[in-house]
N, C-alpha and C. Protein backbone atom coordinates (compact mmCIF):
# COMPACT_ATOMS: atom_id res chain seq x y z
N UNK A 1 93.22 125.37 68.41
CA UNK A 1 93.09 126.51 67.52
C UNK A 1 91.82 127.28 67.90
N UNK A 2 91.68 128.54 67.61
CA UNK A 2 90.71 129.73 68.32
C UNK A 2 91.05 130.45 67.20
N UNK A 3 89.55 131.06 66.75
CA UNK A 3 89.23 132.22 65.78
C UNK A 3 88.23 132.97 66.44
N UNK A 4 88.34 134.05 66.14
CA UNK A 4 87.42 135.64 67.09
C UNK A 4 87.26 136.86 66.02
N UNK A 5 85.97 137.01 65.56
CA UNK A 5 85.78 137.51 64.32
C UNK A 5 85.44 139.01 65.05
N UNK A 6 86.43 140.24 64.48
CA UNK A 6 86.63 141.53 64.93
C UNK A 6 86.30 142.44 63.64
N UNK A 7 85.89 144.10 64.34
CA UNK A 7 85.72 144.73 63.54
C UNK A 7 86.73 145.92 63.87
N UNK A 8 87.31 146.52 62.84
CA UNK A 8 88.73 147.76 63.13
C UNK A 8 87.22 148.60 63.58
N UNK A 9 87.77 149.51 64.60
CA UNK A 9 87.09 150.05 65.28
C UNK A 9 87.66 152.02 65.05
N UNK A 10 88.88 151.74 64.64
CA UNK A 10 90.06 153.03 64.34
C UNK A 10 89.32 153.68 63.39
N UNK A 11 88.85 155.17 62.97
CA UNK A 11 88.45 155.34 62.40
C UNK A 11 89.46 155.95 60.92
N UNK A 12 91.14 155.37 61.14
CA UNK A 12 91.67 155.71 60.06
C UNK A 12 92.05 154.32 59.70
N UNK A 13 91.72 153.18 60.37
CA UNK A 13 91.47 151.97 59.82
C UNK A 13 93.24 151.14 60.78
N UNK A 14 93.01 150.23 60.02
CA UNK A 14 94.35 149.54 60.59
C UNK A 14 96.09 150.10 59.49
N UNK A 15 96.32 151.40 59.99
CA UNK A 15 96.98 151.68 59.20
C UNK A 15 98.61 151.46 59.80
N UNK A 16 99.91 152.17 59.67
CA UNK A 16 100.96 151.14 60.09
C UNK A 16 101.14 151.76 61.36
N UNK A 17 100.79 152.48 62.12
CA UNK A 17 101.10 152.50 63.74
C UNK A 17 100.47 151.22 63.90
N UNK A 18 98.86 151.36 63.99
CA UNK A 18 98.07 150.20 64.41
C UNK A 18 98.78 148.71 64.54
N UNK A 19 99.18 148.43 63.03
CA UNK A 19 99.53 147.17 62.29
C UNK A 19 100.65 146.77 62.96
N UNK A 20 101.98 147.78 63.26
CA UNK A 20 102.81 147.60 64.25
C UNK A 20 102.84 147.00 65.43
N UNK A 21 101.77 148.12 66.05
CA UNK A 21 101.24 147.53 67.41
C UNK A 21 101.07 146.01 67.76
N UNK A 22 100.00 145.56 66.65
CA UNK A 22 99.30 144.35 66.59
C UNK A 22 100.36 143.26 66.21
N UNK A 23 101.44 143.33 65.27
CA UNK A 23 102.73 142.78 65.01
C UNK A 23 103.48 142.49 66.60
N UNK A 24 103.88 144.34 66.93
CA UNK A 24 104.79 143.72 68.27
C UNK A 24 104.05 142.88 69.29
N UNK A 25 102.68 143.22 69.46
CA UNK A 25 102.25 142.30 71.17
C UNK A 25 102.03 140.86 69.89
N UNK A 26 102.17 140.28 68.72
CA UNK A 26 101.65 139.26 68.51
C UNK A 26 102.99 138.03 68.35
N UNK A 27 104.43 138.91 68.69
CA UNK A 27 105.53 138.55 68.25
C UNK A 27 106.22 137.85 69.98
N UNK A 28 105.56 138.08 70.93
CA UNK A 28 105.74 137.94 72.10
C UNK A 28 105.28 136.73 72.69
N UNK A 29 104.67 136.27 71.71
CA UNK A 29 103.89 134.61 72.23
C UNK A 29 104.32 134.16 70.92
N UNK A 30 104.35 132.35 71.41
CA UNK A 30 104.72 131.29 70.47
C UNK A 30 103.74 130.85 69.84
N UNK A 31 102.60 131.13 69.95
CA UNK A 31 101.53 130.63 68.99
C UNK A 31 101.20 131.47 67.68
N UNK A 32 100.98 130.32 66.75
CA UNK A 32 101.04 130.97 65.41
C UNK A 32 99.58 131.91 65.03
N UNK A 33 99.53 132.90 64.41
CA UNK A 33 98.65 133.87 64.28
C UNK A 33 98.72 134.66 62.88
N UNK A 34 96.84 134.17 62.54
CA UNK A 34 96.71 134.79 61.15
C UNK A 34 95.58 135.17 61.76
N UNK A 35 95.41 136.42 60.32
CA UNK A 35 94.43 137.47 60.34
C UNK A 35 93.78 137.51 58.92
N UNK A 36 92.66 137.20 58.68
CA UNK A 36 91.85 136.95 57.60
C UNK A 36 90.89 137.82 57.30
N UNK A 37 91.09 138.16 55.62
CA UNK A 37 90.32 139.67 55.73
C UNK A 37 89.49 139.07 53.84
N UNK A 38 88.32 138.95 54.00
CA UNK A 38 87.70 138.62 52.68
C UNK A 38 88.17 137.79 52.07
N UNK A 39 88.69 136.42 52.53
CA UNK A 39 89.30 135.72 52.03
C UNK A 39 90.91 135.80 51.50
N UNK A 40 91.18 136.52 51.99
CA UNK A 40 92.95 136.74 52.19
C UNK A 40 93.42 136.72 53.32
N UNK A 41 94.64 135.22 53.40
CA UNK A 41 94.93 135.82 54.94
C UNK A 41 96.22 135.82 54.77
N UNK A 42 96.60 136.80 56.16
CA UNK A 42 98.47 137.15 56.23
C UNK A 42 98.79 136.56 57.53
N UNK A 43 100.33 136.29 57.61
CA UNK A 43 100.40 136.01 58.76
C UNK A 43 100.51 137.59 59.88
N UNK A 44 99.79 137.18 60.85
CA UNK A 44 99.91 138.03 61.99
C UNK A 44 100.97 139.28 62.61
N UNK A 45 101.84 138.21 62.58
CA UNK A 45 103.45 138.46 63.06
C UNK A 45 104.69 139.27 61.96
N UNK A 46 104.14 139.47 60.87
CA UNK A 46 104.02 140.06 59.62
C UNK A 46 104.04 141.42 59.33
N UNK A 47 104.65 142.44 59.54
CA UNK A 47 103.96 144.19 59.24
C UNK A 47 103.55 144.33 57.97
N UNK A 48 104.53 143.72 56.39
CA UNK A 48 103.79 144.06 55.96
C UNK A 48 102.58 143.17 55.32
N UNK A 49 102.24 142.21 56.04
CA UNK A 49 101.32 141.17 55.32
C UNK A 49 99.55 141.78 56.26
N UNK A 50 100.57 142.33 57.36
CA UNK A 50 98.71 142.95 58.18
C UNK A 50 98.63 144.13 57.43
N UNK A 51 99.65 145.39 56.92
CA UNK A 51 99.63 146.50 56.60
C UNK A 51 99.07 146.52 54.99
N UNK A 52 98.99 144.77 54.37
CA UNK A 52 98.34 144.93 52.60
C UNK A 52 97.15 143.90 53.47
N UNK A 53 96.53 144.17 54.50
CA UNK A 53 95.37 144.18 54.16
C UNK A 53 93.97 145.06 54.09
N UNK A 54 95.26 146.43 54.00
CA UNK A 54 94.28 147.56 54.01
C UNK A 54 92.88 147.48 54.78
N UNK A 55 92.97 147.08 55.89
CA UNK A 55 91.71 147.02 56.47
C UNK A 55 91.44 148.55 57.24
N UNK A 56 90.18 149.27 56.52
CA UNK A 56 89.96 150.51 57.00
C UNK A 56 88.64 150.25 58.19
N UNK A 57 87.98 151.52 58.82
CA UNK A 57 87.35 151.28 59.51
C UNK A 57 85.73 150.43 58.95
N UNK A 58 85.96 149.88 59.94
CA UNK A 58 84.22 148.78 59.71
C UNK A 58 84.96 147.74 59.02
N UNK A 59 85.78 147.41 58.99
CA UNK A 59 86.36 145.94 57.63
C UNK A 59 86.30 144.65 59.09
N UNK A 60 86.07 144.07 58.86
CA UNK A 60 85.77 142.48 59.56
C UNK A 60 86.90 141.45 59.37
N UNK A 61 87.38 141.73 60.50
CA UNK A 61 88.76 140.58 59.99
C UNK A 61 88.62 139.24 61.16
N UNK A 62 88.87 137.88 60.70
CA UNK A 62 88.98 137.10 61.38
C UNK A 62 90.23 136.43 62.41
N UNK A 63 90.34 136.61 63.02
CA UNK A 63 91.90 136.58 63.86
C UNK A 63 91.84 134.84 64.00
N UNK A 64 92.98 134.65 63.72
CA UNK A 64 93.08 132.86 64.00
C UNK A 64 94.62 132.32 65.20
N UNK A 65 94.29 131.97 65.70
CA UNK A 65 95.48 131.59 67.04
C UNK A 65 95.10 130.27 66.95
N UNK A 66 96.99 129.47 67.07
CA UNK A 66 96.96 128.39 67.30
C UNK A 66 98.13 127.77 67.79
N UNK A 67 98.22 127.70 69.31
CA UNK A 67 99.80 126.97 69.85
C UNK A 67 99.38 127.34 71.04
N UNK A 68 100.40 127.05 72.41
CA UNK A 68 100.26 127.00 73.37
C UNK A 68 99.91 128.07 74.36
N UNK A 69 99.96 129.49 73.74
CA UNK A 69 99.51 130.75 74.74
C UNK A 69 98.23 131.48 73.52
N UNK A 70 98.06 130.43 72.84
CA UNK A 70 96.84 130.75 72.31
C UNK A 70 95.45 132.16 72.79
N UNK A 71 95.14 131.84 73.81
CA UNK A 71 94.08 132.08 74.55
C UNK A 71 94.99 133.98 75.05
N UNK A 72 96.08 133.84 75.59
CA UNK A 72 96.41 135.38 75.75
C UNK A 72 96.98 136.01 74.27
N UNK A 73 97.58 135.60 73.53
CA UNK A 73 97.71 136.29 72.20
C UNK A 73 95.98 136.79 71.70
N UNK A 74 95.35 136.05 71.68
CA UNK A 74 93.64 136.47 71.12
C UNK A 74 93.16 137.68 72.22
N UNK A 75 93.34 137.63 73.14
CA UNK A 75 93.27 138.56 74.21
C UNK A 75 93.39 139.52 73.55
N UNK A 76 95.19 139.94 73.82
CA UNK A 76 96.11 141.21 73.38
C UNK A 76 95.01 141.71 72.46
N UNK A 77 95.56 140.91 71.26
CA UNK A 77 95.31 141.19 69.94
C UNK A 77 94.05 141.95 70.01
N UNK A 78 93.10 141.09 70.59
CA UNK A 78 91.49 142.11 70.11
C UNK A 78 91.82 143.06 71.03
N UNK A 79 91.83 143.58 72.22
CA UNK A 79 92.31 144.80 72.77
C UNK A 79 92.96 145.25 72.42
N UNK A 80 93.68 145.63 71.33
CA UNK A 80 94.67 146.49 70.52
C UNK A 80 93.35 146.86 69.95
N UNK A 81 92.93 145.73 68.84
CA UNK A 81 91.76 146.25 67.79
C UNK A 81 90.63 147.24 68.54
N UNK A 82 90.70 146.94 69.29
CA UNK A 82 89.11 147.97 70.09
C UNK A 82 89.87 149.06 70.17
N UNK A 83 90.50 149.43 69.98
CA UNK A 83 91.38 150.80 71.03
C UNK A 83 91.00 151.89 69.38
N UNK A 84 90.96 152.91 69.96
CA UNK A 84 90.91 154.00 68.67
C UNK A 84 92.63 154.87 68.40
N UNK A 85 93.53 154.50 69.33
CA UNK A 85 95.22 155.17 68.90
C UNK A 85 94.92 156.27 69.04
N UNK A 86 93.90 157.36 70.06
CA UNK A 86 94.02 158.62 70.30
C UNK A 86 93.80 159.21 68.98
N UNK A 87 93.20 158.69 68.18
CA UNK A 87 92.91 159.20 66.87
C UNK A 87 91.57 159.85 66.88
């Protein structure tokens, strides 16, 4: 198991393009994946469990991976989060 503590970087926050995004590349690997936001977490793989965590810009979410492609799902995932969506 691997956790990698990220900040939304988007300045309209993780809203549902984003959340999509982060859903489809997280739906492509077998390892299980949550995203923890102030003590609420959703599963990953989820649109609308990432999309109620209203995470706007600057919110601190903890990404959690755990199964066998572990290590490239955490990858993806935070390189989605860094990206601003041409916004």
């Amino acid at each position: 198991m691997k956790q990698k503590t990220v900040r939304v970087k988007n300045k309209l926050g993780l809203h549902a393009r984003p959340s999509a995004l982060v859903v489809k590349a997280a739906t492509k690997y077998r390892s299980d994946f949550f995203i923890e936001k102030e003590g609420t977490r959703v599963n990953g793989k989820s649109i609308l469990g990432v999309m109620m965590l209203a995470a706007e810009c600057g919110s601190v979410l903890e990404l959690i991976v755990d199964g066998v492609d572990e290590d490239y799902l955490l990858e993806e995932i935070e390189g989605i989060l860094n990206q601003d969506f041409g916004e």
